[in-house]
Protein backbone atom coordinates (compact mmCIF):
# COMPACT_ATOMS: atom_id res chain seq x y z
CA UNK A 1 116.80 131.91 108.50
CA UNK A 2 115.86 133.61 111.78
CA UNK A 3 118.17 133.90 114.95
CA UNK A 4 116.02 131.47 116.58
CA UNK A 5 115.95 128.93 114.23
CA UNK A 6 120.06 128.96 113.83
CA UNK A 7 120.59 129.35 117.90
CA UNK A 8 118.05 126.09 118.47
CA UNK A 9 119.84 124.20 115.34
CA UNK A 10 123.12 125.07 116.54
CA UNK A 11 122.19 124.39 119.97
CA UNK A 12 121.06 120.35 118.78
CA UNK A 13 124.07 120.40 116.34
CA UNK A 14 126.32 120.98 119.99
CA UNK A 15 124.11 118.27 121.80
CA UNK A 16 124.61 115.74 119.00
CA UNK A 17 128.37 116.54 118.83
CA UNK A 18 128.57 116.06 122.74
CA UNK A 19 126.72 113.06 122.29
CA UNK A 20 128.81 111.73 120.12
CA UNK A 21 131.99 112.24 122.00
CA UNK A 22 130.70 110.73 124.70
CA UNK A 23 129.93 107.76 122.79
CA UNK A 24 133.47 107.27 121.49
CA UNK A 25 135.22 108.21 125.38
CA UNK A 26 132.70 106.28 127.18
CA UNK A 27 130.76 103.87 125.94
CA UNK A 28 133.02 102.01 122.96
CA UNK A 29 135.56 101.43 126.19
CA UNK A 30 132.65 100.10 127.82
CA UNK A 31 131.19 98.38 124.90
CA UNK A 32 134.80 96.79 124.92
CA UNK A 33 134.62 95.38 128.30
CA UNK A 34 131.56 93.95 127.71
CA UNK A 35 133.20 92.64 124.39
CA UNK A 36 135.98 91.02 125.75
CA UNK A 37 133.36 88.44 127.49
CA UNK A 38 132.64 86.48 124.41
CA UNK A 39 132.92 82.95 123.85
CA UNK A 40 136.52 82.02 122.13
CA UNK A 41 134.37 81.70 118.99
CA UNK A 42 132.75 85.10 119.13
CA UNK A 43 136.04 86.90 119.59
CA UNK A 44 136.83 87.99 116.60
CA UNK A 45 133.82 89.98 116.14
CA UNK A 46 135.14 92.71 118.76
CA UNK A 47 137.61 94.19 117.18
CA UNK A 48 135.03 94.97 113.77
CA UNK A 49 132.57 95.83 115.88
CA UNK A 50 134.39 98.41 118.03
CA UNK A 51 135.96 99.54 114.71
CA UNK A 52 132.44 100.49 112.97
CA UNK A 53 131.24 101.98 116.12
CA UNK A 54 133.46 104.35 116.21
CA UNK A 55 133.94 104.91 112.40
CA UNK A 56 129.83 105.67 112.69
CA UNK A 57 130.68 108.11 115.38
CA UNK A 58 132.97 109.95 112.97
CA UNK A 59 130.43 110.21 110.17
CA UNK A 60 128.31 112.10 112.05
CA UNK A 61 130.53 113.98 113.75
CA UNK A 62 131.81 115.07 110.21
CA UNK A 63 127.99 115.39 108.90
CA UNK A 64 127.43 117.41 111.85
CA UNK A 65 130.04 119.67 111.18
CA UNK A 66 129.32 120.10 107.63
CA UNK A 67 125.46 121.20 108.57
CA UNK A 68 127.15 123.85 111.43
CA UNK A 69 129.07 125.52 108.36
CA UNK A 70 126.03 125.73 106.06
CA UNK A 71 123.75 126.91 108.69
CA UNK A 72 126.31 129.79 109.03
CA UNK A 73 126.40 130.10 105.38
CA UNK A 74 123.02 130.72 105.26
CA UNK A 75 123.23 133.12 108.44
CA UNK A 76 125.65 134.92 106.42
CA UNK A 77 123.45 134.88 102.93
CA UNK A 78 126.66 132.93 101.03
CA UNK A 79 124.96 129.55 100.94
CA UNK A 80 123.91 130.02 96.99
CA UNK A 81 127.61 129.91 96.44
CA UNK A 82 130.20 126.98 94.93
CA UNK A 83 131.44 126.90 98.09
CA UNK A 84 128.48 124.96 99.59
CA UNK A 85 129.04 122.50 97.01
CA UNK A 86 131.88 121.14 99.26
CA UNK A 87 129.98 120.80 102.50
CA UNK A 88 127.03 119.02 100.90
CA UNK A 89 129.55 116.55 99.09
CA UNK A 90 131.30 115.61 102.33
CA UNK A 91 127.77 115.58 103.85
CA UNK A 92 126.79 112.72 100.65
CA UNK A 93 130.32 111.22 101.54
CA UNK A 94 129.99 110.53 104.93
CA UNK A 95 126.34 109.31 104.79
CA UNK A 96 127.35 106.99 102.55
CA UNK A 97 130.00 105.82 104.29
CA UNK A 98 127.61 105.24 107.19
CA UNK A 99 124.83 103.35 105.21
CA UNK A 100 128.57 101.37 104.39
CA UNK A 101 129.83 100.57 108.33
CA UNK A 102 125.99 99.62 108.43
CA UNK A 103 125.99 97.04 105.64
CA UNK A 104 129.42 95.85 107.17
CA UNK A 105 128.33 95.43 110.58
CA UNK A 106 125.55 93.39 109.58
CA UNK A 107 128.48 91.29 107.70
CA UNK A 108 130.39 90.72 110.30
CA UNK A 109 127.38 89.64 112.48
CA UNK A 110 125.76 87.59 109.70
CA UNK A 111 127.88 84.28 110.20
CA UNK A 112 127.12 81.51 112.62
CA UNK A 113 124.96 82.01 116.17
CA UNK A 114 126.36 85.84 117.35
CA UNK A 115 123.04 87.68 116.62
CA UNK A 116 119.13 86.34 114.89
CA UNK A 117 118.55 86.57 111.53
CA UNK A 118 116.16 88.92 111.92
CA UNK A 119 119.12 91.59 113.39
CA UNK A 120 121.29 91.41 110.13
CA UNK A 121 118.40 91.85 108.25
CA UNK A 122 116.91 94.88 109.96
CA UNK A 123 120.76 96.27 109.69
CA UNK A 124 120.43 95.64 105.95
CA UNK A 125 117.21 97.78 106.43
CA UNK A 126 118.83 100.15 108.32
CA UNK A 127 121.69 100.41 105.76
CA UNK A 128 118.91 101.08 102.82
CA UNK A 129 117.40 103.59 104.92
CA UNK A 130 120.91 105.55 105.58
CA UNK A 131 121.49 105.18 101.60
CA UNK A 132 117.61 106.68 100.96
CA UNK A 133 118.84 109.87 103.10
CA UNK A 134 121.94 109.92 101.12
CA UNK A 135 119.52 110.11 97.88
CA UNK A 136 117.56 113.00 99.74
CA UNK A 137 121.15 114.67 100.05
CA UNK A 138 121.82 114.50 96.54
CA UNK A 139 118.48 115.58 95.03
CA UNK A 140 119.00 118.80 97.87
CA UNK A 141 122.55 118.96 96.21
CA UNK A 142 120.69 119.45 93.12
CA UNK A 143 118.17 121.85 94.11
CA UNK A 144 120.62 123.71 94.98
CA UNK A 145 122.97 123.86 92.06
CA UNK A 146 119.74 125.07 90.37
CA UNK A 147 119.69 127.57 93.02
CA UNK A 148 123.41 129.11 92.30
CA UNK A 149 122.46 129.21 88.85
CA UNK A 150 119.87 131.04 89.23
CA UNK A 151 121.48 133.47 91.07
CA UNK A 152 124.28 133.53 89.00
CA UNK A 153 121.33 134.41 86.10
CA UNK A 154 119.88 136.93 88.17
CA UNK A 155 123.18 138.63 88.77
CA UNK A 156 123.88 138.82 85.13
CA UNK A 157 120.73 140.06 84.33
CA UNK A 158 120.88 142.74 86.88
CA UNK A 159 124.46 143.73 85.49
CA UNK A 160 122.75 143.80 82.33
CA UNK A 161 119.97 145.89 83.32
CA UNK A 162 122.15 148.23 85.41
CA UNK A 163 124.00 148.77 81.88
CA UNK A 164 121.11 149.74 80.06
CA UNK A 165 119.54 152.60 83.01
């Protein structure tokens, strides 16, 4: 991976992070102003609401930080190693625990007059979507298990070969 490539992904990686601060220190507080407006029925949705927002926040913050350290694994020329096993798991684990707060906010929305029909079900949508990229994740995961073990093969062979000569 070239220098340019890593500086521009690590320069979005930095924008998304900043992003995502300043969606958790700025907007949820606003979000729970405009929350605290609802009709005596509807009040009992903020708290959930607020809660997934910034639980959503978190996942990609975490997914986010997990792509930083395998970009510099790569920089580095470790990434067909175990240890990239554990960022891609927690990568897996917090996109599906987003595709999750997804599913649930369209539960706690999906009762009575708060939001149309047609909102839950394009967060049901949404929350297949998240779960597809999860999929991606995992088949990646795979690809690159096949990777280390090919490596691992080539190593061996090369061990062997450096025996023989």
């Amino acid at each position: 991976m070239g220098k340019v490539t890593v500086l521009a992904l690590r320069a979005v990686i930095v924008l998304l992070l900043a992003g995502s601060v300043g969606v958790q220190t700025v907007l949820v507080p606003l979000l729970a102003g405009d929350l605290k407006g609802l009709d005596a029925g509807l009040a009992h949705l903020r708290t959930p609401i607020l809660v997934i927002t910034v639980l959503g926040a978190v996942a990609v913050e975490v997914v986010l930080v997990c792509v930083w350290r395998l970009v510099s694994m790569v920089r580095r020329g470790t990434v067909f190693s175990h240890a990239a096993f554990r960022y891609v798991d927690v990568v897996i684990g917090a996109v599906v625990a987003a595709a999750l707060l997804v599913f649930a906010l369209g539960v706690v929305l999906a009762p009575g007059e708060a939001v149309a029909p047609g909102v839950v079900l394009l967060l049901g949508g949404a929350g297949v979507a998240v779960l597809g990229v999860a999929l991606v994740v995992i088949v990646l995961r795979m690809l690159l298990a096949q990777a280390v073990a090919r490596d691992v093969e080539a190593a061996q062979m090369q061990a062997e070969l450096d025996e023989v000569i």
